[in-house]
C-alpha atoms as a PDB file:
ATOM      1  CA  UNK A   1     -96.697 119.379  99.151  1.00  0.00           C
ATOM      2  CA  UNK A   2     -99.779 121.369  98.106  1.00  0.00           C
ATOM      3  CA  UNK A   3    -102.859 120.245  99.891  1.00  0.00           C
ATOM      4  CA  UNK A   4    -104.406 119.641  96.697  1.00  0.00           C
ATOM      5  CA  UNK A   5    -102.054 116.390  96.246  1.00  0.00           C
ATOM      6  CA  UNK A   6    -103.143 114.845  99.487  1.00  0.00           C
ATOM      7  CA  UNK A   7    -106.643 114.130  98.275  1.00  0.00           C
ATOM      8  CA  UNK A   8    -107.561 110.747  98.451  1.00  0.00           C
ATOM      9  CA  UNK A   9    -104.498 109.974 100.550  1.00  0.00           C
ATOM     10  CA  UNK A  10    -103.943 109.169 104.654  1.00  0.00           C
ATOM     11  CA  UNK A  11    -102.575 112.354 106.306  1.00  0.00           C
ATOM     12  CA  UNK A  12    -101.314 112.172 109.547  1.00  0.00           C
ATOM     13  CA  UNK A  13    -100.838 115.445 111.885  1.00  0.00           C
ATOM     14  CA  UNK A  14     -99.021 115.846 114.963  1.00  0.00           C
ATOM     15  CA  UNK A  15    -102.160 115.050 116.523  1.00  0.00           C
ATOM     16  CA  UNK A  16    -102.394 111.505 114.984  1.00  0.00           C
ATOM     17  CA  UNK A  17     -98.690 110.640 117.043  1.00  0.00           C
ATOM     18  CA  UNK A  18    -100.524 111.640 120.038  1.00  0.00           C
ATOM     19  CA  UNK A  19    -100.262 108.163 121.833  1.00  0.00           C
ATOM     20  CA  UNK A  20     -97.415 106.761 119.923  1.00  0.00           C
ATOM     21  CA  UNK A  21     -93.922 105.689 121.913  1.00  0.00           C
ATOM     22  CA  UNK A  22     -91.246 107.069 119.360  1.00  0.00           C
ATOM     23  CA  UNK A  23     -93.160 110.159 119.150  1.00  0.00           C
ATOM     24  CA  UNK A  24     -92.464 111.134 122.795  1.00  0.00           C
ATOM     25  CA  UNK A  25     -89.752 110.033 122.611  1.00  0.00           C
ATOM     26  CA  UNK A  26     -88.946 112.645 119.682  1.00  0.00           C
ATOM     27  CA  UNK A  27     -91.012 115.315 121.744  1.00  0.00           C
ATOM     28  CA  UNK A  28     -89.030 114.978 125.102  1.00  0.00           C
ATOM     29  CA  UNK A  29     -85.510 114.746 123.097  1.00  0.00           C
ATOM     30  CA  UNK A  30     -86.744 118.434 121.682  1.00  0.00           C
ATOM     31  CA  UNK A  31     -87.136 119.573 125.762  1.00  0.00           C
ATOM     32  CA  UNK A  32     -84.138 117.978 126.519  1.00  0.00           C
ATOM     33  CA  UNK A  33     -82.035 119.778 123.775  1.00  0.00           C
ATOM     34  CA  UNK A  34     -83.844 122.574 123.718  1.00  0.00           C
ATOM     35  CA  UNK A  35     -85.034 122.311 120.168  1.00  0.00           C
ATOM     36  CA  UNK A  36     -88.684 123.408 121.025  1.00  0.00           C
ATOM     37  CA  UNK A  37     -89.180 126.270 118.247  1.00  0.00           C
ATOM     38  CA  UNK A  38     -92.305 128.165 117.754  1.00  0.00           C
ATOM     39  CA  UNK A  39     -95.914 126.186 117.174  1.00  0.00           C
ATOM     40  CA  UNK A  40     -95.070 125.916 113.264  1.00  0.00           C
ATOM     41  CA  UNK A  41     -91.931 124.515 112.916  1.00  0.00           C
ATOM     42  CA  UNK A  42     -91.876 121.766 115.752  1.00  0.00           C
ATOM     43  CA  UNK A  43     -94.696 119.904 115.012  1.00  0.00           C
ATOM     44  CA  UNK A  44     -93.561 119.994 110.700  1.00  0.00           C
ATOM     45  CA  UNK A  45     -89.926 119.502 112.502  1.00  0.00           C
ATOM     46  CA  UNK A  46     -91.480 116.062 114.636  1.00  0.00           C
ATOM     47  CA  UNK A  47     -93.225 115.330 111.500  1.00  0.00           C
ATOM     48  CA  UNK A  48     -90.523 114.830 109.466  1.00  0.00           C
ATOM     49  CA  UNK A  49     -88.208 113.038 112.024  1.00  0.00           C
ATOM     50  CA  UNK A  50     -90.676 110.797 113.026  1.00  0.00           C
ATOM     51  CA  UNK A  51     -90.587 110.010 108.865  1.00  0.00           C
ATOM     52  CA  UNK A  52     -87.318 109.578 108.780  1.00  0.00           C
ATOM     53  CA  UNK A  53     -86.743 107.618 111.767  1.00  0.00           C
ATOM     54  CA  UNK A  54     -89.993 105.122 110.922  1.00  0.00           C
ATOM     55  CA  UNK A  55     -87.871 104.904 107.016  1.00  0.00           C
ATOM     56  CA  UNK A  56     -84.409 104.335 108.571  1.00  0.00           C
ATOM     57  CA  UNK A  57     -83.107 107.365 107.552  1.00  0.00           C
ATOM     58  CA  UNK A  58     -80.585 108.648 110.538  1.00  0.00           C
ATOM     59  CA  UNK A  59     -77.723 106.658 109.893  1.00  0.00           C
ATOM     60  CA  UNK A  60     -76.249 109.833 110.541  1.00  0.00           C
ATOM     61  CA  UNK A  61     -76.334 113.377 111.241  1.00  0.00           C
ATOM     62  CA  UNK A  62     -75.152 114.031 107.752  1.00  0.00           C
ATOM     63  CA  UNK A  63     -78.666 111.829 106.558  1.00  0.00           C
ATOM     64  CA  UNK A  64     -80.593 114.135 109.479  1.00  0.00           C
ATOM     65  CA  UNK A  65     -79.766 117.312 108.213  1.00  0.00           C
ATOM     66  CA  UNK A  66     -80.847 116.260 104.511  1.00  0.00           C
ATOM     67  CA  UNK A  67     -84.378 114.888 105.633  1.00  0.00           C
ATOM     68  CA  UNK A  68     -85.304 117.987 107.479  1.00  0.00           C
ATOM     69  CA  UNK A  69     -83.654 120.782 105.253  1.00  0.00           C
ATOM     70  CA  UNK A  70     -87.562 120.727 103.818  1.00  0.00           C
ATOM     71  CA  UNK A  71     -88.707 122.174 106.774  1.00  0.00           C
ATOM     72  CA  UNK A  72     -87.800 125.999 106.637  1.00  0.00           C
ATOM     73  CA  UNK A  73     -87.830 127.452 110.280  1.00  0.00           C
ATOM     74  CA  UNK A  74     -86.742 131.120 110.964  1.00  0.00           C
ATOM     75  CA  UNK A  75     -86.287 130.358 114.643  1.00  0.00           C
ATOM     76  CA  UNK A  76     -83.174 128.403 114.747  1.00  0.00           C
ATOM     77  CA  UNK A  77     -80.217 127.394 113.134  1.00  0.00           C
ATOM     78  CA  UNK A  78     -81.699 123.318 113.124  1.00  0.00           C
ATOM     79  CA  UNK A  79     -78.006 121.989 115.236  1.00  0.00           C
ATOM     80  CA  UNK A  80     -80.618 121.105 118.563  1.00  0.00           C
ATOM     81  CA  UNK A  81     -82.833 119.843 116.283  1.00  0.00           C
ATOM     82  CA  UNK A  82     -80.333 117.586 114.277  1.00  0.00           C
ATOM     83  CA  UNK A  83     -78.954 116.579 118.239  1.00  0.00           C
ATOM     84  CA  UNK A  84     -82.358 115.930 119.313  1.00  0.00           C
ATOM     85  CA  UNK A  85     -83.698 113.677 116.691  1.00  0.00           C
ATOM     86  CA  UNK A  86     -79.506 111.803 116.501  1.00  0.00           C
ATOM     87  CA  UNK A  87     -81.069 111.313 120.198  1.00  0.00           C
ATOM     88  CA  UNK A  88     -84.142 109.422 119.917  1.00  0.00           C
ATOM     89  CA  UNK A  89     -82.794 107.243 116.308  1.00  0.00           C
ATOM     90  CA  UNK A  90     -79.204 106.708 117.800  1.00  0.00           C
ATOM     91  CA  UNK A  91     -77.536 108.230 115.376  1.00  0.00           C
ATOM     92  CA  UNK A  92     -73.458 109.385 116.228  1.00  0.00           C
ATOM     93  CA  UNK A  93     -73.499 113.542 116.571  1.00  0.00           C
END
């Protein structure tokens, strides 16, 4: 999304999950798995699971993998991120 289309809307940034429950939970299931990338891609990757998770969308990994393939990240190849947020929304790995 171009920041252009945000005006006029409610954005929230990593910042604004700063005292929200399922958002540590999300953050210590990326320590635990080991999914902690590089200061751009975590907080777009927490982002979007915290999206997903808040819309129902991790029935499974299969439904992970297509909410976050959005989020481009060079550092990884996404499996300890798709095990980390199956984690937190109970989804089977």
């Amino acid at each position: 999304m171009f920041a252009v289309d945000c005006d006029g809307r409610n954005v929230t940034t990593i910042e604004g999950l700063a005292n929200d429950s399922k958002a540590d939970a999300l953050r210590e299931a990326f320590v635990e798995h080991g999914a902690v990338q590089c200061g751009f891609c975590t907080p777009g990757m927490i982002m979007q699971a915290d999206h997903l998770m808040r819309n129902g969308c991790c029935g499974d990994t299969g439904s992970i993998k297509r909410g976050i393939e959005g989020n481009l990240c060079r550092c990884t190849g996404y499996k300890k991120i798709v095990d980390a947020i199956a984690a937190v929304s109970g989804a089977p790995s």
